[in-house]
Protein backbone atom coordinates (compact mmCIF):
# COMPACT_ATOMS: atom_id res chain seq x y z
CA UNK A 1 -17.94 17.34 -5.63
CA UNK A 2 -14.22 18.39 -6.59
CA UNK A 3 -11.60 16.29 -4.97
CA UNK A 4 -8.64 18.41 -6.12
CA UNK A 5 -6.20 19.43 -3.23
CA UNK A 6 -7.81 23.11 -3.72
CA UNK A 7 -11.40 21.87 -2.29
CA UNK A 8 -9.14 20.05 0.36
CA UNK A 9 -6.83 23.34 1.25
CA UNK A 10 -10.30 25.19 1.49
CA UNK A 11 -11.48 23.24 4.24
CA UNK A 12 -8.75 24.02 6.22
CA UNK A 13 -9.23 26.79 8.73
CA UNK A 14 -6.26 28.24 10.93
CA UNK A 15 -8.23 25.94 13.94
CA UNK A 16 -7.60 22.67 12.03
CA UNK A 17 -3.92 23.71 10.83
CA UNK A 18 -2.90 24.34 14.70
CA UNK A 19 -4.27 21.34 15.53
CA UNK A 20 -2.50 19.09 12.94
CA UNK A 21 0.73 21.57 14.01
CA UNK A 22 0.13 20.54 18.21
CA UNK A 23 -0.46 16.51 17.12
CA UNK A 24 3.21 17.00 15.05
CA UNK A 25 5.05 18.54 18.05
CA UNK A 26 3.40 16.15 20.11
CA UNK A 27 4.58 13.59 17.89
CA UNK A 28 7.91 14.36 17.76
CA UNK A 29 8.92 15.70 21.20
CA UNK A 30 10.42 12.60 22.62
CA UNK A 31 12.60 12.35 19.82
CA UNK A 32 14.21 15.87 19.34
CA UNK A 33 14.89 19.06 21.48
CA UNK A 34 12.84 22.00 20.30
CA UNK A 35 14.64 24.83 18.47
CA UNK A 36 17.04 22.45 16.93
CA UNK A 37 17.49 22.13 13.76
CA UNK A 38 17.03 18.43 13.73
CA UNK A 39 13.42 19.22 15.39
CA UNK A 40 12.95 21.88 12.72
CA UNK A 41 13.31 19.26 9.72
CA UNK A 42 11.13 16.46 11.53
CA UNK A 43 8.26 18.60 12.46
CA UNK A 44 8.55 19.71 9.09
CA UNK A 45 8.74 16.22 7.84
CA UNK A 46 5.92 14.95 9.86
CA UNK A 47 3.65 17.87 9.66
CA UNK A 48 3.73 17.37 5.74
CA UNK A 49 2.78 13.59 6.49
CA UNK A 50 -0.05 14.49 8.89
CA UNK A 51 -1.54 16.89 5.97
CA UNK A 52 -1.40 14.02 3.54
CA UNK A 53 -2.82 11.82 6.26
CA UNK A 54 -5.56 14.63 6.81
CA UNK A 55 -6.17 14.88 2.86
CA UNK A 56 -6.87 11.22 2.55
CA UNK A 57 -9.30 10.93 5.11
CA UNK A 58 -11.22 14.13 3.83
CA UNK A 59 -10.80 12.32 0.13
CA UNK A 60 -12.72 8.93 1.85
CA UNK A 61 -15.23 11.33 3.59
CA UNK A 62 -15.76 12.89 -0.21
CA UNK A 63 -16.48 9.09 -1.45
CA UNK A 64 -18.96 8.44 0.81
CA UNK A 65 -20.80 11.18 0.47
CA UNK A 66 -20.69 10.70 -3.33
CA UNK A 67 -21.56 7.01 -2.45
């Protein structure tokens, strides 16, 4: 099985995406008021962490199944 970020951006559905997006704001909301532009760059910031965090879980889920 392909583990190239393409197999991994293919398993994403719209569902999955909003729910990484809702576990960012969630994440962030204590430390920065929505609709500023400080909020803007850390939900940003963390939503591209929470993808990689995603992508390396799918990546050990891959491994096992190749086992």
């Amino acid at each position: 099985m392909s583990k190239g970020f393409e197999a991994f951006k293919n398993t994403l559905s719209p569902q999955s995406l909003k729910s990484i997006y809702d576990e960012t704001k969630l994440e962030i909301a204590d430390d920065h008021a929505e609709g500023t532009e400080a909020f803007s760059v850390a939900l940003a910031s963390q939503m591209a962490i929470n993808l990689i965090e995603a992508y390396q879980r799918w990546l050990a889920e891959q491994e096992k199944e190749e086992g």
